[in-house]
C-alpha atoms as a PDB file:
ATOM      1  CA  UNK A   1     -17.218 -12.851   3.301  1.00  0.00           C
ATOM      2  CA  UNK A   2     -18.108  -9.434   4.089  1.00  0.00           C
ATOM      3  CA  UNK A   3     -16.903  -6.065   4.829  1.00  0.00           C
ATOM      4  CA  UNK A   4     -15.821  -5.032   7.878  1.00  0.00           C
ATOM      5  CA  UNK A   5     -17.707  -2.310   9.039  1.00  0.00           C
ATOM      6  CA  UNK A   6     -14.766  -0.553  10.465  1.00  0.00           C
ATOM      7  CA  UNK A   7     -12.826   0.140   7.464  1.00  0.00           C
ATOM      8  CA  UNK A   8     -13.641   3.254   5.856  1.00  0.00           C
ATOM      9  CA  UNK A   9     -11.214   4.522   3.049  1.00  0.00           C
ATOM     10  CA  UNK A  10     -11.785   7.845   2.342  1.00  0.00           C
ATOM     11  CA  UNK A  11     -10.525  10.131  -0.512  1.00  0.00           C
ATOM     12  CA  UNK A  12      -9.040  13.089   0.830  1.00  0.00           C
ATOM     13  CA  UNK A  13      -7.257  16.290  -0.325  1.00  0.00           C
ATOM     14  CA  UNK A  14      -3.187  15.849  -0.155  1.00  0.00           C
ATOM     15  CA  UNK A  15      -1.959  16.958   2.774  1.00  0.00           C
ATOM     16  CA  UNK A  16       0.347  20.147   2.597  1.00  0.00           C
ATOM     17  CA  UNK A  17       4.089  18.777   2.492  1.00  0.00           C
ATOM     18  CA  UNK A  18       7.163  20.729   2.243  1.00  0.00           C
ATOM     19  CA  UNK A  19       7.995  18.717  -0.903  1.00  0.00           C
ATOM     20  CA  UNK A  20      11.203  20.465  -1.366  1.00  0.00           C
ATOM     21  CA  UNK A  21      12.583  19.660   1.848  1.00  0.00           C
ATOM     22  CA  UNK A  22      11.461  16.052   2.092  1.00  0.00           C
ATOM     23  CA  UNK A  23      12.662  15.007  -1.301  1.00  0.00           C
ATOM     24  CA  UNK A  24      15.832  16.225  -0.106  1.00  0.00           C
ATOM     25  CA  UNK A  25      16.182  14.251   3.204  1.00  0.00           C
ATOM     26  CA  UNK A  26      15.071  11.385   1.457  1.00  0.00           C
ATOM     27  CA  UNK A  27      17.925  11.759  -1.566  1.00  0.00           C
ATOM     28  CA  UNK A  28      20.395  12.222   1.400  1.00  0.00           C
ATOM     29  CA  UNK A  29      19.281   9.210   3.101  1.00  0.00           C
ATOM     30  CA  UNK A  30      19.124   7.450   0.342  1.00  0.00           C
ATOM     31  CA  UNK A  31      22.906   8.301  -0.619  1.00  0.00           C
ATOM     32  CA  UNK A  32      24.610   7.661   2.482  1.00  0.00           C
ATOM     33  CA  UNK A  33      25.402   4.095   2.592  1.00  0.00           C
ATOM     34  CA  UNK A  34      26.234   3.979   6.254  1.00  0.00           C
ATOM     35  CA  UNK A  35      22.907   5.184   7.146  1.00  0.00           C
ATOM     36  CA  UNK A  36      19.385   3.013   6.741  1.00  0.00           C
ATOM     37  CA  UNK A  37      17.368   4.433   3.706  1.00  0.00           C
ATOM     38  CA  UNK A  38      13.679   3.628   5.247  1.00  0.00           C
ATOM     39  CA  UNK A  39      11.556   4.700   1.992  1.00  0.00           C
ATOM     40  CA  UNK A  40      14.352   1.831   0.061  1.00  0.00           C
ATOM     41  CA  UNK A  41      13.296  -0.515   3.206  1.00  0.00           C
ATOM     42  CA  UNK A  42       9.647  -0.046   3.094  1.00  0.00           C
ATOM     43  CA  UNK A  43       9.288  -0.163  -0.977  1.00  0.00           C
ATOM     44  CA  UNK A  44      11.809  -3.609  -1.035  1.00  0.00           C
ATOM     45  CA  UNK A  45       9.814  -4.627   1.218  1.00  0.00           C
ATOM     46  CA  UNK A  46       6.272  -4.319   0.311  1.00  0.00           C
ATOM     47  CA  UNK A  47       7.259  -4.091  -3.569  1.00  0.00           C
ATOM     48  CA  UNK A  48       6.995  -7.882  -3.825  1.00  0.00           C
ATOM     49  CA  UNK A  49       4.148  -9.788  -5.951  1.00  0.00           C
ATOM     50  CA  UNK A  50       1.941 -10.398  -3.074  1.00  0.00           C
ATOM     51  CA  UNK A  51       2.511  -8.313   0.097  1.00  0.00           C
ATOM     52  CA  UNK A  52       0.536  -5.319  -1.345  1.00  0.00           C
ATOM     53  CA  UNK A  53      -2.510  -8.163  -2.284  1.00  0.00           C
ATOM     54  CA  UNK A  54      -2.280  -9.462   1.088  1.00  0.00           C
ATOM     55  CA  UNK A  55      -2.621  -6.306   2.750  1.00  0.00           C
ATOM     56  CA  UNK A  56      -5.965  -5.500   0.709  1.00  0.00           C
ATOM     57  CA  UNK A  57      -7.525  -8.646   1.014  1.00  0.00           C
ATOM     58  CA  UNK A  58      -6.964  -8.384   4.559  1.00  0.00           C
ATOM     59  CA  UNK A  59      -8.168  -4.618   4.743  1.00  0.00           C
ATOM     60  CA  UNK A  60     -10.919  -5.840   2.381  1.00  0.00           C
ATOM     61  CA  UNK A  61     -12.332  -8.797   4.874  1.00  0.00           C
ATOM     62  CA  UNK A  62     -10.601  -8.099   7.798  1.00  0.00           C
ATOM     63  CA  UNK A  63      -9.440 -11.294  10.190  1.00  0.00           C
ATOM     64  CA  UNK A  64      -8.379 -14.281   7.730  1.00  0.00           C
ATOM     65  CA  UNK A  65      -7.869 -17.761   8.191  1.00  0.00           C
ATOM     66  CA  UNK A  66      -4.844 -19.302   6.280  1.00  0.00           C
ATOM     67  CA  UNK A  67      -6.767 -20.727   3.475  1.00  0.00           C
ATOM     68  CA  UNK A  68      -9.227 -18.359   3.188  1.00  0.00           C
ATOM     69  CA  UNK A  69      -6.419 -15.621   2.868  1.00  0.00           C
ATOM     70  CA  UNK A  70      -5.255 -17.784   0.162  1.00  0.00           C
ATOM     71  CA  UNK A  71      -8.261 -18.273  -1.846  1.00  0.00           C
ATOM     72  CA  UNK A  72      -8.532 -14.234  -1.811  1.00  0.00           C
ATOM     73  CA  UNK A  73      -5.347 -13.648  -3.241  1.00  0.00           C
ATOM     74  CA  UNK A  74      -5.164 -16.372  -5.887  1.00  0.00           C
ATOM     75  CA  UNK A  75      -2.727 -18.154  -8.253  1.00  0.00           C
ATOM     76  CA  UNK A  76      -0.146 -17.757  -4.885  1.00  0.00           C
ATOM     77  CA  UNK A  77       1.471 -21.192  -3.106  1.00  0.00           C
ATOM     78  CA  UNK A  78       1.489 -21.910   0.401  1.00  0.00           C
ATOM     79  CA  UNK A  79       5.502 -21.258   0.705  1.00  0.00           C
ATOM     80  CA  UNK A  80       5.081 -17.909  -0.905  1.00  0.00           C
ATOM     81  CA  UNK A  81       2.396 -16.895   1.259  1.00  0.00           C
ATOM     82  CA  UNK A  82       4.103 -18.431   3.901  1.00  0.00           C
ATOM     83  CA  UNK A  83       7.207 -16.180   3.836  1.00  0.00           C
ATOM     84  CA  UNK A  84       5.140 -12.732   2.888  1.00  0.00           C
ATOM     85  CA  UNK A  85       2.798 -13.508   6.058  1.00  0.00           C
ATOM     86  CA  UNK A  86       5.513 -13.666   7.924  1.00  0.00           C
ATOM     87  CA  UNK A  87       7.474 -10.761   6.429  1.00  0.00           C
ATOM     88  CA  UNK A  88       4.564  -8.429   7.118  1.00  0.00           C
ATOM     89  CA  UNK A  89       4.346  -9.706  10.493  1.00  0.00           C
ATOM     90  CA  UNK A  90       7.887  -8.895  10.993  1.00  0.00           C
ATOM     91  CA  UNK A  91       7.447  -5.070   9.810  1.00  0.00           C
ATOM     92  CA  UNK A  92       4.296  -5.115  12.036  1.00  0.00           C
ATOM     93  CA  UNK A  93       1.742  -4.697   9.525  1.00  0.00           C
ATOM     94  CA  UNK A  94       0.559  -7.483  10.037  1.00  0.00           C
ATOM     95  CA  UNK A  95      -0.608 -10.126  13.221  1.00  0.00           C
ATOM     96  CA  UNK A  96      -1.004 -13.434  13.703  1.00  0.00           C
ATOM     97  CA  UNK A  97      -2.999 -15.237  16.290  1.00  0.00           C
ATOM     98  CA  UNK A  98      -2.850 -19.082  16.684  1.00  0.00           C
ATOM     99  CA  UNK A  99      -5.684 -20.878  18.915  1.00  0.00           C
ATOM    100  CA  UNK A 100      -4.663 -24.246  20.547  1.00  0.00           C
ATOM    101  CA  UNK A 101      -7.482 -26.126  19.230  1.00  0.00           C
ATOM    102  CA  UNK A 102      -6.734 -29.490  17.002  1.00  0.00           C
ATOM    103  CA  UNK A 103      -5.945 -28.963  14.311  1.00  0.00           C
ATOM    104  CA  UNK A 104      -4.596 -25.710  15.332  1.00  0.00           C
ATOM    105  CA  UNK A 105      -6.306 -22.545  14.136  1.00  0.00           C
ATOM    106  CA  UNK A 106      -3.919 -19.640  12.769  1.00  0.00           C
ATOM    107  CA  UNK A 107      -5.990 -16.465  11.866  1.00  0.00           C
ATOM    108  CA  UNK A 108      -4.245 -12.981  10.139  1.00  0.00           C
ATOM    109  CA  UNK A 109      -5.334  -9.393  10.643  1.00  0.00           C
ATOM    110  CA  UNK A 110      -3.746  -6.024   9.655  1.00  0.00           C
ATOM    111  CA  UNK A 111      -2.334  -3.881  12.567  1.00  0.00           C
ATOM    112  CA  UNK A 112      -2.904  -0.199  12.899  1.00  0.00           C
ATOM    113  CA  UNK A 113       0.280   0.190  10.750  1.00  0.00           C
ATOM    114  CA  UNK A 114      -1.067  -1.857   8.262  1.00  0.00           C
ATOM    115  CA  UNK A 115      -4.118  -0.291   7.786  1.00  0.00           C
ATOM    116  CA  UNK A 116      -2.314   2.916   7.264  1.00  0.00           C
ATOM    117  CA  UNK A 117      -0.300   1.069   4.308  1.00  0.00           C
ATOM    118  CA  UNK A 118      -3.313  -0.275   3.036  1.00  0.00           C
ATOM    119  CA  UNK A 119      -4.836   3.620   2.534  1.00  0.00           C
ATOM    120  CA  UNK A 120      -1.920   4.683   1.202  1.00  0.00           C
ATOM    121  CA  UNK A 121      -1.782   1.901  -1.467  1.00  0.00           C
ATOM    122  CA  UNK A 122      -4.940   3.084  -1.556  1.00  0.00           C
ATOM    123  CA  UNK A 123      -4.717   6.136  -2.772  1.00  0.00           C
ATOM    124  CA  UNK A 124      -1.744   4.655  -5.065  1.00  0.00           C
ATOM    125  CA  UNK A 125      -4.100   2.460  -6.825  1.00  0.00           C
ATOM    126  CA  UNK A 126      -6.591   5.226  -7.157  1.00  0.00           C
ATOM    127  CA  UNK A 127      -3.950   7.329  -8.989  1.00  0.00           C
ATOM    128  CA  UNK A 128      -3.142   4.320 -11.228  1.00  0.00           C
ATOM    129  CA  UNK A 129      -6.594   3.686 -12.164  1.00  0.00           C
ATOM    130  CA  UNK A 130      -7.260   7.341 -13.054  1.00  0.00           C
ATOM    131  CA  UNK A 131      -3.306   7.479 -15.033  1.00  0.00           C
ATOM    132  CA  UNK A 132      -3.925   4.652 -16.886  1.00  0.00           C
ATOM    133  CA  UNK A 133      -5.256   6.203 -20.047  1.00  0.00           C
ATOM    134  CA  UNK A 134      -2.260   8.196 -20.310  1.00  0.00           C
ATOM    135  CA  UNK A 135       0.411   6.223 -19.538  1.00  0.00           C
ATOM    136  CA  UNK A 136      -0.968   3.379 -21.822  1.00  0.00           C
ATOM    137  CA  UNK A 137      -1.096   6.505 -24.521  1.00  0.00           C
ATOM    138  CA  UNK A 138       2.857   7.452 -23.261  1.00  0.00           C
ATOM    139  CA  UNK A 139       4.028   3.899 -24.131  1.00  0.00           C
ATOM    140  CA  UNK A 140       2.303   3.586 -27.121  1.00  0.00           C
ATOM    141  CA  UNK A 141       3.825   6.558 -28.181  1.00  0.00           C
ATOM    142  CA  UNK A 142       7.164   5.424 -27.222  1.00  0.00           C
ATOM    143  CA  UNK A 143       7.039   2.378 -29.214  1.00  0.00           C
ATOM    144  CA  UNK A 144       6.316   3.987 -32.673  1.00  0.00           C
ATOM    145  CA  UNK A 145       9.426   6.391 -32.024  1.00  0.00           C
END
């Protein structure tokens, strides 16, 4: 499978945030209990084994077929796949589209939203690859002391 030619990920400059002032609203959300916490939402959400896989193999080769998704992703069953599909779905970063042909056809692609989440996991993965060294040096470290 190839590409999609309209996926570009880019590596840009960090955008100028009032760090300060979000860290703060996000503490206080995260505090309250009567109000939702949406960075605790998001995380729990997409935090899981395979919803961050699913997202990049879907950004990767854009629309996917069931089994093809599958194959991508690996070691995962059909039940587990099952419920993330749908879970992504549900959050809208995902969408499904089922042809009435026998057997019935069922194929996946991101939405807008989730191509956004797939840059910025991205860029996570980026900063992982290039922290590796020294947080594999950090634990090391921490094990002889």
């Amino acid at each position: 499978m190839s590409k999609p030619s309209n996926i570009e990920v880019t590596n840009t400059e960090p955008e100028s945030v009032d760090t300060g002032k979000n860290m703060k609203l996000i503490l206080a959300r995260a505090k309250d209990q009567r109000n939702f916490c949406p960075v605790r939402d998001v995380i729990h959400r997409i935090s899981d084994k395979w919803s961050l896989l699913s997202i990049l193999a879907l950004g990767t080769y854009g629309t996917l077929r069931f089994n093809a998704l599958k194959k991508e992703i690996g070691d995962v069953s059909q039940r587990m796949l099952t419920v993330t599909l749908r879970n992504l779905e549900e959050d809208g970063f995902v969408s499904r589209k089922i042809y009435a042909e026998v057997p019935p056809r069922v194929e996946y692609q991101l939405t807008e939203m989730g191509e956004g989440l797939m840059q910025q996991a991205l860029r996570l993965a980026d900063w992982a690859n290039t922290q590796l060294p020294g947080i594999i040096s950090s634990r090391e470290n921490f094990k002889k002391n």
